[in-house]
PDB file of N, CA and C in Angstrom:
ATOM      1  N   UNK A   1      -8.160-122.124-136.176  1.00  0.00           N
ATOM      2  CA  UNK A   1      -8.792-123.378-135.792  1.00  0.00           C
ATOM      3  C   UNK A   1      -9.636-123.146-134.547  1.00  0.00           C
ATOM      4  N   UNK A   2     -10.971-123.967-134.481  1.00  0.00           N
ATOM      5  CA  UNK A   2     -11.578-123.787-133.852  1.00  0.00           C
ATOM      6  C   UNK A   2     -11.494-124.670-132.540  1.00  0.00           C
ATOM      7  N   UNK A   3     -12.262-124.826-131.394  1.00  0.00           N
ATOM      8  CA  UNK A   3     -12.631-126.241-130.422  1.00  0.00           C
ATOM      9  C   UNK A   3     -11.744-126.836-129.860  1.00  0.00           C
ATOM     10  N   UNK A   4     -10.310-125.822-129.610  1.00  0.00           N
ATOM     11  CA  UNK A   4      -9.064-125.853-128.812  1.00  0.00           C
ATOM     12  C   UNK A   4      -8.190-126.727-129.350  1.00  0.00           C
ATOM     13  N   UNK A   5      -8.343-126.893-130.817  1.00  0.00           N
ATOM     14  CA  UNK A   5      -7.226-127.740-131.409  1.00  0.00           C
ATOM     15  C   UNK A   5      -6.026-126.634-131.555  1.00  0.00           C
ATOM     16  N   UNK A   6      -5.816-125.563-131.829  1.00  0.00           N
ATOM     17  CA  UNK A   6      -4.491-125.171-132.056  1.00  0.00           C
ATOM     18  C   UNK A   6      -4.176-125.056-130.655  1.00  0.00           C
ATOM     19  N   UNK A   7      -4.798-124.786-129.618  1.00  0.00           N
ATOM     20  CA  UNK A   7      -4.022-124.994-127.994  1.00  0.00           C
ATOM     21  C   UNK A   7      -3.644-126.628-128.073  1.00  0.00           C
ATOM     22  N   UNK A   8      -4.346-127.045-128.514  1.00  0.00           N
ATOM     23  CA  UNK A   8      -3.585-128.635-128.282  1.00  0.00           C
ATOM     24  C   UNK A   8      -2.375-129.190-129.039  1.00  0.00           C
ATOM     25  N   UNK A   9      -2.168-128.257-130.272  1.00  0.00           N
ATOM     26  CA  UNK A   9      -1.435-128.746-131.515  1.00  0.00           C
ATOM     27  C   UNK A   9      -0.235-128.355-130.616  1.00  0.00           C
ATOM     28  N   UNK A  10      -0.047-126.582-130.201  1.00  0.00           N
ATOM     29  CA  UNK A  10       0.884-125.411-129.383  1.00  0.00           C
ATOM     30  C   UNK A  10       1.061-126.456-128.192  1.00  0.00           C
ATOM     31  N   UNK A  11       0.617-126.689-127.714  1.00  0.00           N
ATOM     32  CA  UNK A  11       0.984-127.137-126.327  1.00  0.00           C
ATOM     33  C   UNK A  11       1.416-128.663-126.552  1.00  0.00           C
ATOM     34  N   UNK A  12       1.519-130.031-127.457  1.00  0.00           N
ATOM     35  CA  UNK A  12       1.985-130.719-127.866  1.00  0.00           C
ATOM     36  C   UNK A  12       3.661-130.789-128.023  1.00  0.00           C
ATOM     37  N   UNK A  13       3.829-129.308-128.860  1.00  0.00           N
ATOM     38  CA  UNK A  13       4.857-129.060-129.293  1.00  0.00           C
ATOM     39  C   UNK A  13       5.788-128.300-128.397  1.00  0.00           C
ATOM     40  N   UNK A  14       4.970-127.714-127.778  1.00  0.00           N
ATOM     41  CA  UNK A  14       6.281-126.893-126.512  1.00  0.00           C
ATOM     42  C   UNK A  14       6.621-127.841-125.545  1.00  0.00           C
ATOM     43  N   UNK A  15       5.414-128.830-125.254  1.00  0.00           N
ATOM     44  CA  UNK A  15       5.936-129.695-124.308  1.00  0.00           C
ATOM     45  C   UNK A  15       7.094-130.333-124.921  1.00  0.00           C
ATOM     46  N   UNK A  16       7.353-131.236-125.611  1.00  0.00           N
ATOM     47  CA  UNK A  16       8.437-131.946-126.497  1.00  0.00           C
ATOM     48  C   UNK A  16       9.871-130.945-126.866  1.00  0.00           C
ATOM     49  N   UNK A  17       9.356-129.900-127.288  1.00  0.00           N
ATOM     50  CA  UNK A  17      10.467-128.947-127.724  1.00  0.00           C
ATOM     51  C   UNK A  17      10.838-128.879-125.834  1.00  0.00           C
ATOM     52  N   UNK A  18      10.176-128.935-124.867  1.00  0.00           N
ATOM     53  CA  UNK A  18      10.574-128.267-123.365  1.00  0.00           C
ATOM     54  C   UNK A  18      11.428-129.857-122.926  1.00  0.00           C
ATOM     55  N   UNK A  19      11.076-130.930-123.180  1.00  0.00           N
ATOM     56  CA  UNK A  19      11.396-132.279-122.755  1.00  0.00           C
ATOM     57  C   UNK A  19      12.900-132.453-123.259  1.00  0.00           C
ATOM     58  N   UNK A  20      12.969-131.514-124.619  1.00  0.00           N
ATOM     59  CA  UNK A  20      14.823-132.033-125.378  1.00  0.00           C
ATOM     60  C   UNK A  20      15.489-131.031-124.802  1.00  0.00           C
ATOM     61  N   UNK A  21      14.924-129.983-124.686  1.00  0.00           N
ATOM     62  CA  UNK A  21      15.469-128.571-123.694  1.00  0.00           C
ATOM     63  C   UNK A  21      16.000-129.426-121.996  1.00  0.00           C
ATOM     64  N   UNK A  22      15.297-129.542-121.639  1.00  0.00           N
ATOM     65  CA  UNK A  22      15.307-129.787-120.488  1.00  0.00           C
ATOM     66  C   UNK A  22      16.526-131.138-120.335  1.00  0.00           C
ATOM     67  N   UNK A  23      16.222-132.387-120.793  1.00  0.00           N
ATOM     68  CA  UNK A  23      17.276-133.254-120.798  1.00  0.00           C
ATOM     69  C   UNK A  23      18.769-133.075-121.350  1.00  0.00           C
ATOM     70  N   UNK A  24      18.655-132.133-122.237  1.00  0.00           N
ATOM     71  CA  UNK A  24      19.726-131.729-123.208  1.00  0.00           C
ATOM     72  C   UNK A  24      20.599-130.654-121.878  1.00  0.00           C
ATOM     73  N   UNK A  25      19.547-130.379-121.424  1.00  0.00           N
ATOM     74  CA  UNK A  25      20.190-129.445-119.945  1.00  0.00           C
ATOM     75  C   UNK A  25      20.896-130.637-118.810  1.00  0.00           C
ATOM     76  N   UNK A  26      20.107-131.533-118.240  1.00  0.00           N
ATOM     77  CA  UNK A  26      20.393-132.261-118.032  1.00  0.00           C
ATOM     78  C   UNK A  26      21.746-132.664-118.214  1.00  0.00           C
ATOM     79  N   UNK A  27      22.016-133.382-119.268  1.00  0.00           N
ATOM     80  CA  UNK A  27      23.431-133.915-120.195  1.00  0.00           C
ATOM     81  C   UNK A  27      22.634-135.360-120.367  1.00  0.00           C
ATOM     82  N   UNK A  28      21.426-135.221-120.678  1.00  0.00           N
ATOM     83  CA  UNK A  28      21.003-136.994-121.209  1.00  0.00           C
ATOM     84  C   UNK A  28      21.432-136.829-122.258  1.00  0.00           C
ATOM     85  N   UNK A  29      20.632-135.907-122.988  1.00  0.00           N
ATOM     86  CA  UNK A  29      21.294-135.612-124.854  1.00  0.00           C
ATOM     87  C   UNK A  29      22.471-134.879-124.463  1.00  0.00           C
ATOM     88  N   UNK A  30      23.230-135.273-125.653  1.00  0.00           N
ATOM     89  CA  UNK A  30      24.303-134.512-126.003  1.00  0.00           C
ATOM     90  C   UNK A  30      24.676-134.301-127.436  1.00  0.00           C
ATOM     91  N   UNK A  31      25.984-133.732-127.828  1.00  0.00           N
ATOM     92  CA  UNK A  31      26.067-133.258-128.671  1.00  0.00           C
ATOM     93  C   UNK A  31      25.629-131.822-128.942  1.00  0.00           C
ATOM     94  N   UNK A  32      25.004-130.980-128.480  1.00  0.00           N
ATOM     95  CA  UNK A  32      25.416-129.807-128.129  1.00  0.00           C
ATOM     96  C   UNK A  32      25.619-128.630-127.536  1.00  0.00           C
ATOM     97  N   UNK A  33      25.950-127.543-127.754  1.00  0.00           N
ATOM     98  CA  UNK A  33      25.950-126.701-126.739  1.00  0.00           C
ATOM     99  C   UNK A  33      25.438-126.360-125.347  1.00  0.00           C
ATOM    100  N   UNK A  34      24.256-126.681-125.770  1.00  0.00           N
ATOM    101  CA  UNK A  34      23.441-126.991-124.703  1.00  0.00           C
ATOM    102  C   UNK A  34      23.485-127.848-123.226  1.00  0.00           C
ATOM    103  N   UNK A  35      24.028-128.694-123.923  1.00  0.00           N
ATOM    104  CA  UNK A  35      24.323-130.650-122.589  1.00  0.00           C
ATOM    105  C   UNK A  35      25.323-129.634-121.663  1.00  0.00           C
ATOM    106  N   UNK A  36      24.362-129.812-120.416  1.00  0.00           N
ATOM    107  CA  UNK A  36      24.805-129.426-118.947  1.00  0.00           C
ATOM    108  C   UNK A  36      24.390-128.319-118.846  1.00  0.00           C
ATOM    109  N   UNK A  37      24.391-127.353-119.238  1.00  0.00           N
ATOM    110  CA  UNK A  37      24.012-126.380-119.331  1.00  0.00           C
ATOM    111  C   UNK A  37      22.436-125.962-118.116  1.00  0.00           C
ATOM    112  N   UNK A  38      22.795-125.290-116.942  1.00  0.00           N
ATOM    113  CA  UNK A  38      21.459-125.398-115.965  1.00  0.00           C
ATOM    114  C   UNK A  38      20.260-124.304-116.414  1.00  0.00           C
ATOM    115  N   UNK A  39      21.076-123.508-117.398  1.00  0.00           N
ATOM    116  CA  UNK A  39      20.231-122.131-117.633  1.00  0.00           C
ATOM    117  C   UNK A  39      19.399-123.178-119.035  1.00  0.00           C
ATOM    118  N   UNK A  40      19.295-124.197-119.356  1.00  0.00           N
ATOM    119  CA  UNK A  40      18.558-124.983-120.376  1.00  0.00           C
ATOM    120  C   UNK A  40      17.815-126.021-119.649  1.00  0.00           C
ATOM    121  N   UNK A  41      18.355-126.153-119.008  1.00  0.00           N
ATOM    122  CA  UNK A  41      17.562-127.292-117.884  1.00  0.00           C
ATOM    123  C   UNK A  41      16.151-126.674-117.326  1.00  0.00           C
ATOM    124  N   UNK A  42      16.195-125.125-117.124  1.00  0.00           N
ATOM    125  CA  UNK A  42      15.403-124.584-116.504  1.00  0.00           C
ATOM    126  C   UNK A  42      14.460-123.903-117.120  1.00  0.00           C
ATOM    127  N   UNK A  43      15.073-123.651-118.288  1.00  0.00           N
ATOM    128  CA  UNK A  43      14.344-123.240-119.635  1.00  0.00           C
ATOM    129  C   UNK A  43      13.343-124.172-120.109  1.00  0.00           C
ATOM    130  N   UNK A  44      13.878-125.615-120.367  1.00  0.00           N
ATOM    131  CA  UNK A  44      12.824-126.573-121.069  1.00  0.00           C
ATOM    132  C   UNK A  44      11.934-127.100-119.951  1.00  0.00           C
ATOM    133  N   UNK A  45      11.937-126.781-118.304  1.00  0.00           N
ATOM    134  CA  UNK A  45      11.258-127.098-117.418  1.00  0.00           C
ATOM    135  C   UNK A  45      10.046-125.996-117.547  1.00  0.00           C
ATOM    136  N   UNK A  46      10.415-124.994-117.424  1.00  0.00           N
ATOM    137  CA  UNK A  46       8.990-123.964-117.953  1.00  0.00           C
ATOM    138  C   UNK A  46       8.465-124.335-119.062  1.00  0.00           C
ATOM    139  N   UNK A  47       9.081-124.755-120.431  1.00  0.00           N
ATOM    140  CA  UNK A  47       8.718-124.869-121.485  1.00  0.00           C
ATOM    141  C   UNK A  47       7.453-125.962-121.075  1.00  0.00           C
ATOM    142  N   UNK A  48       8.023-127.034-120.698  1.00  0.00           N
ATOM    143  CA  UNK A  48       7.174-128.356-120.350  1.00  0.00           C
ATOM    144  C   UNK A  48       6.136-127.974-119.932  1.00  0.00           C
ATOM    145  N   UNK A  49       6.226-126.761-118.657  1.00  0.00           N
ATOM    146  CA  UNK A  49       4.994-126.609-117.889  1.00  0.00           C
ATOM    147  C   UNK A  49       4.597-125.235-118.866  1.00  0.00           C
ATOM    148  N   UNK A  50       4.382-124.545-119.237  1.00  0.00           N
ATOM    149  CA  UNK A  50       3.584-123.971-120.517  1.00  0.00           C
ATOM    150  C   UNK A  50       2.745-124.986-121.125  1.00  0.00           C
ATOM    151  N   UNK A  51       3.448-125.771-122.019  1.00  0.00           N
ATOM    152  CA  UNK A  51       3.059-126.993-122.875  1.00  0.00           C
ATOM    153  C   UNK A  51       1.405-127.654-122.391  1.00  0.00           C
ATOM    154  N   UNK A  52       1.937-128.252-121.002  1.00  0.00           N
ATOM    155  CA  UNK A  52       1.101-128.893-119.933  1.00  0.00           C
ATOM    156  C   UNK A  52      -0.239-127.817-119.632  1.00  0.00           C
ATOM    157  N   UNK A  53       0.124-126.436-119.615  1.00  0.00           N
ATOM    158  CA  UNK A  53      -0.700-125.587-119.601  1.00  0.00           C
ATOM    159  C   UNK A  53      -1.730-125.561-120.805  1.00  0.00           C
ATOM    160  N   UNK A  54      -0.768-125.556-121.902  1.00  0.00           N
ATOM    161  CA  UNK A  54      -1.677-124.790-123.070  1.00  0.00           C
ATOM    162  C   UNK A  54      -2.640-126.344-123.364  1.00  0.00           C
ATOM    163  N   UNK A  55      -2.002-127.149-123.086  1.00  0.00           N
ATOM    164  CA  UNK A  55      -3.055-128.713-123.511  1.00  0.00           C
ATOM    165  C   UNK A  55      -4.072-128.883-122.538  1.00  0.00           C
ATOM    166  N   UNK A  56      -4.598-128.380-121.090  1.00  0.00           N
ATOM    167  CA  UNK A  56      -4.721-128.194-120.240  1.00  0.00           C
ATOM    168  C   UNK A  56      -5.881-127.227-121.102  1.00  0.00           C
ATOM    169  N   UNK A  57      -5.805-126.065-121.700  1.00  0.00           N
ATOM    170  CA  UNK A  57      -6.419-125.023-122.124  1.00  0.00           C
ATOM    171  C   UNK A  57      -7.497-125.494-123.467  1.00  0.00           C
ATOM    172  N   UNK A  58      -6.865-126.602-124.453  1.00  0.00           N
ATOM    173  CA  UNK A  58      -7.148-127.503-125.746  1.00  0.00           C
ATOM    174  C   UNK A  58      -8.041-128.196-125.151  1.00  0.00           C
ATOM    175  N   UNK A  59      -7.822-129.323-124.351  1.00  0.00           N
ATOM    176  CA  UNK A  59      -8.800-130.070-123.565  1.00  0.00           C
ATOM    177  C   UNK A  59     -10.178-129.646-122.868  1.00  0.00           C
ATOM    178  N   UNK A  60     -10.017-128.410-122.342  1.00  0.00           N
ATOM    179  CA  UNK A  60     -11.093-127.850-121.884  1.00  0.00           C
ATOM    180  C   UNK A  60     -11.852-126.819-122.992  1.00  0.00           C
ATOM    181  N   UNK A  61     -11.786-126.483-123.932  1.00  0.00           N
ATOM    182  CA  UNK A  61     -12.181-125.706-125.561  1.00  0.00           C
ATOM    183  C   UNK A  61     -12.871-126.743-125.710  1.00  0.00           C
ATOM    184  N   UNK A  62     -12.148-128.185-125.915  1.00  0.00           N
ATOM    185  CA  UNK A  62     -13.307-128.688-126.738  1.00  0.00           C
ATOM    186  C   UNK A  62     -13.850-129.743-125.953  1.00  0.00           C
ATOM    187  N   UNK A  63     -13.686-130.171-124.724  1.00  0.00           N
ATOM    188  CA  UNK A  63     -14.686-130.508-123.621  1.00  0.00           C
ATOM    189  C   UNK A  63     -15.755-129.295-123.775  1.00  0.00           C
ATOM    190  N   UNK A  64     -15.852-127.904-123.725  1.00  0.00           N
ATOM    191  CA  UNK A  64     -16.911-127.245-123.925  1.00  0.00           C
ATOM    192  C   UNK A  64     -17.412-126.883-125.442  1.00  0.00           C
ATOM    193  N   UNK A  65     -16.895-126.986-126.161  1.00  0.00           N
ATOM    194  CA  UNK A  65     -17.479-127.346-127.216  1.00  0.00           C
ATOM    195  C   UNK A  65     -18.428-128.595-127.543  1.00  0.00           C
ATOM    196  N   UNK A  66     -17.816-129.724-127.180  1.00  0.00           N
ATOM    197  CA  UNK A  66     -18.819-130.581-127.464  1.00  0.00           C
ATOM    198  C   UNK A  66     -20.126-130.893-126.649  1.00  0.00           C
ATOM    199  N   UNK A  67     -20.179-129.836-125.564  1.00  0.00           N
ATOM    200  CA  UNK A  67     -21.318-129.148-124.509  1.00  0.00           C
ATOM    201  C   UNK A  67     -22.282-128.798-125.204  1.00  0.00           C
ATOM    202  N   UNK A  68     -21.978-128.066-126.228  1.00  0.00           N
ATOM    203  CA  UNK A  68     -23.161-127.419-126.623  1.00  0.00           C
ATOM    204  C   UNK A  68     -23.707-127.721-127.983  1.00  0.00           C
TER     205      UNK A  68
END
């Protein structure tokens, strides 16, 4: 895919996958292994900020795409 849609699709999804990571670290979610867990808390906090990155990366593809 062209015009930074798969950075936007990727970075959509890590953010969200980093947000259940992260709370699930937390102990908001529970139910499993995970809830409390700080080494997940810290995990889905990078995840988030990747995410934030790669949409960050999508946004600006096709801000310059539609430049030209």
């Amino acid at each position: 895919m062209k015009n930074g849609v798969a950075a936007l699709v990727a970075g959509a999804l890590t953010l969200v996958v980093g947000a259940v990571w992260t709370l699930q670290g937390a102990g908001v979610f529970t139910g499993s292994p995970m809830t409390g867990q700080k080494q997940w808390f810290a995990i889905g906090l990078a995840a988030v900020l990747a995410g934030i990155a790669l949409l960050g990366v999508g946004v600006r593809r096709r801000a310059a795409a539609r430049k030209r």
